[in-house]
Every structure is written in C-alpha cells, then in structure tokens.
Protein backbone atom coordinates (compact mmCIF):
# COMPACT_ATOMS: atom_id res chain seq x y z
CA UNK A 1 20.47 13.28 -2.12
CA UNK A 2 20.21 10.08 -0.04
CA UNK A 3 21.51 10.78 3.16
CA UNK A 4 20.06 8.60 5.41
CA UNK A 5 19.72 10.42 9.07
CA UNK A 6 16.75 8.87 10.35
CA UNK A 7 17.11 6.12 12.76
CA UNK A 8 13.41 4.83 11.72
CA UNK A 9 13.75 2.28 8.98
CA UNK A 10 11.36 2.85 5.50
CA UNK A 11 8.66 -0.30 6.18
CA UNK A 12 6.29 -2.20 3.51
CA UNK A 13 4.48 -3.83 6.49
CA UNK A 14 1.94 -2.15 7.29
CA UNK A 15 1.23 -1.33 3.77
CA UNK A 16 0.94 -5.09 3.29
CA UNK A 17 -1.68 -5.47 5.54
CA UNK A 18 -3.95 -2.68 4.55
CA UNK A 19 -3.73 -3.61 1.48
CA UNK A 20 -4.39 -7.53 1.66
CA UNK A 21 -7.14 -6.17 3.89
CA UNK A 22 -8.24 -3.49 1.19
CA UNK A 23 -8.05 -6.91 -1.29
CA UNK A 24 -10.40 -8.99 0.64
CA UNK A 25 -12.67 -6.20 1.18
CA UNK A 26 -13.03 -5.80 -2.68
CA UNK A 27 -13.42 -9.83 -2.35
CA UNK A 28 -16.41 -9.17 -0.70
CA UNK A 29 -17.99 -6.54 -2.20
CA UNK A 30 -17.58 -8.34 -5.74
CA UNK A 31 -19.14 -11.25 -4.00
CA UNK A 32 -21.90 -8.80 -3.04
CA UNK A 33 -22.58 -6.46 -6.60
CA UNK A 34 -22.48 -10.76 -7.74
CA UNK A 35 -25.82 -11.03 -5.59
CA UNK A 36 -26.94 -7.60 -5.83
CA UNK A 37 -27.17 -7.52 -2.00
CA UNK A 38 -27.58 -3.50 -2.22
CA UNK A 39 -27.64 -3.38 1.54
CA UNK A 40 -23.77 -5.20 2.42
CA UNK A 41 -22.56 -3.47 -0.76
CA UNK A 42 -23.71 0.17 1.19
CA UNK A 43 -21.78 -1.41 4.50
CA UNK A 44 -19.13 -2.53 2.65
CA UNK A 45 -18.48 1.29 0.65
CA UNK A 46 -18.39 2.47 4.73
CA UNK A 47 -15.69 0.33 5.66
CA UNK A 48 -13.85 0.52 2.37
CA UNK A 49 -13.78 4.66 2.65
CA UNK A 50 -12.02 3.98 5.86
CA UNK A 51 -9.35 1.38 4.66
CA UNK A 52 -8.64 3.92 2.47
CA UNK A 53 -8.03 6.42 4.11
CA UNK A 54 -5.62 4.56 6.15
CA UNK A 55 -3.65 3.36 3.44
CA UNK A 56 -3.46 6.93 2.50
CA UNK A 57 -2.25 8.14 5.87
CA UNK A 58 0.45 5.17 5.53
CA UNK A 59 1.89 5.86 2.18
CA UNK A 60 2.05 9.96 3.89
CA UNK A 61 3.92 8.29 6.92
CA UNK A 62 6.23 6.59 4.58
CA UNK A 63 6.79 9.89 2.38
CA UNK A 64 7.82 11.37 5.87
CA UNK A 65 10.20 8.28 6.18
CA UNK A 66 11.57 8.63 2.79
CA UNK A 67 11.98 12.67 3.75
CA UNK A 68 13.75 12.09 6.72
CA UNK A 69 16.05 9.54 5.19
CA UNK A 70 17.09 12.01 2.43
CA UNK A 71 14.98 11.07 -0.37
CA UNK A 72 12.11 12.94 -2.14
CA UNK A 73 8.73 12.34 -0.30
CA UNK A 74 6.88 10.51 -3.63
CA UNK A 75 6.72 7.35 -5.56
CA UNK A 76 10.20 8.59 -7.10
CA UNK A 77 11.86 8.78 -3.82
CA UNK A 78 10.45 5.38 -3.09
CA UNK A 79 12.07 3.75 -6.12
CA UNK A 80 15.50 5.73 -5.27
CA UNK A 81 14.83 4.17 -2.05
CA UNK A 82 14.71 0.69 -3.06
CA UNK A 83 17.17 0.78 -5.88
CA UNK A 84 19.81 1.89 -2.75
CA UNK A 85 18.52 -0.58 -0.50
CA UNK A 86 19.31 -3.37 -3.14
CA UNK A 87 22.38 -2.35 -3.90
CA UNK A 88 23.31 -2.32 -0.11
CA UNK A 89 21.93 -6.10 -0.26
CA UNK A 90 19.38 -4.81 2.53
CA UNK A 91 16.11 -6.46 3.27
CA UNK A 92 14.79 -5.45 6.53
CA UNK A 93 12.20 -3.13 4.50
CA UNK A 94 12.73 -4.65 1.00
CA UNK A 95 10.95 -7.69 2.41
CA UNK A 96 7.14 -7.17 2.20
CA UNK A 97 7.99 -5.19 -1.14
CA UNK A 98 7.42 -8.16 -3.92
CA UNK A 99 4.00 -8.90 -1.56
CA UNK A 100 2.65 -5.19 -1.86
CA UNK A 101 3.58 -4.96 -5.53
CA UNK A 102 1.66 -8.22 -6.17
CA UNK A 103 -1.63 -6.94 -4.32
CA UNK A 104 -1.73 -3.79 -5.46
CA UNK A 105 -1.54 -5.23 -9.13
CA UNK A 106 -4.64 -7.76 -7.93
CA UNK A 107 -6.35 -4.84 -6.60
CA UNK A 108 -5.91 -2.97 -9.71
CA UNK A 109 -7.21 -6.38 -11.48
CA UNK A 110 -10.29 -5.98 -9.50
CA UNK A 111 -10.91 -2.47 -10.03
CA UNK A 112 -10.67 -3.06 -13.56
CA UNK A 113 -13.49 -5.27 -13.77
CA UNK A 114 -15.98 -2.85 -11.87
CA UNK A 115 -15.26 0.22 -14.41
C-alpha cells in the first residue's frame, strides 16, 4: 500500500501559507461585517473565492503526491502518510503539519462565529 516511488516529497508548505493567508483574510472581513462596511466585505468575498480555490487546487496537488507515493489520494491517505512518516522519524514534510492543523482549527473557530 505505501510504496513510495515518487521522488517529489508530500509538503504542508504551501498549505501553510494559503491558509494563514485564508486566516487573515477572514481577519479582515470579521473586522469588516464588525463595521458593516458592505462595500470591503463584497471585495473581500472576491478575493476570498480565489484563496479558495487555490487551497483547493493544493490539497488536489497533494492527493496526486500522496497517489504517486502509494497512498490513497484523500484525507485517509494523508493520515497513513503521516503516521509512516513518524514512524520513520521524518520531518522534512511533517514540519509545517502542527502549524496547518492549528489554523485550520482557528479558521474553523472563525467560521463558527459567522453561521
């Protein structure tokens, strides 16, 4: 199941950055719906369509990662991933991992107070 026959390492960095970026966008627009500045809020749903949608195209380049490396291309594949990864006492990609698990659970923080 988890032949690894890629030569491209599995990466957390560029999902860090989209998503500290997707963080402080949702900074802003709270900031904004705070002052009911309807006009930045509009800008800001623009700009947040499009961080999403690259976040989306990342986790799809890391399924193809995960793929290539053996593993199944989803969330499950991702944990097999890491559980290997620890027990080979690697952290080349394990590195940004804590960091994107901590956003994401801030972003899901924030998102919970707008619903």
């Amino acid at each position: 199941m988890a032949n690894t026959s890629s030569n491209q390492p599995v990466s957390f960095t560029q999902d860090t950055l989209l998503v500290a970026e997707l963080i402080a966008l949702l900074g802003r627009e709270q900031a904004h719906l705070v002052k009911a500045d309807v006009d930045a809020i509009e800008a800001i749903l623009e700009e947040k369509s499009l961080l999403l949608q690259r976040l989306n195209l990342a986790a799809k380049a890391r399924y193809q990662l995960l793929q290539a490396n053996g593993f199944s291309s989803n969330e499950s594949g991702m944990s097999d991933w890491v559980e290997k990864q620890a027990k080979k006492r690697y952290h080349g990609g394990l590195g940004c991992f804590p960091k994107v698990s901590r956003t994401s659970k801030r972003a899901k923080q924030i998102k919970r107070y707008f619903n």
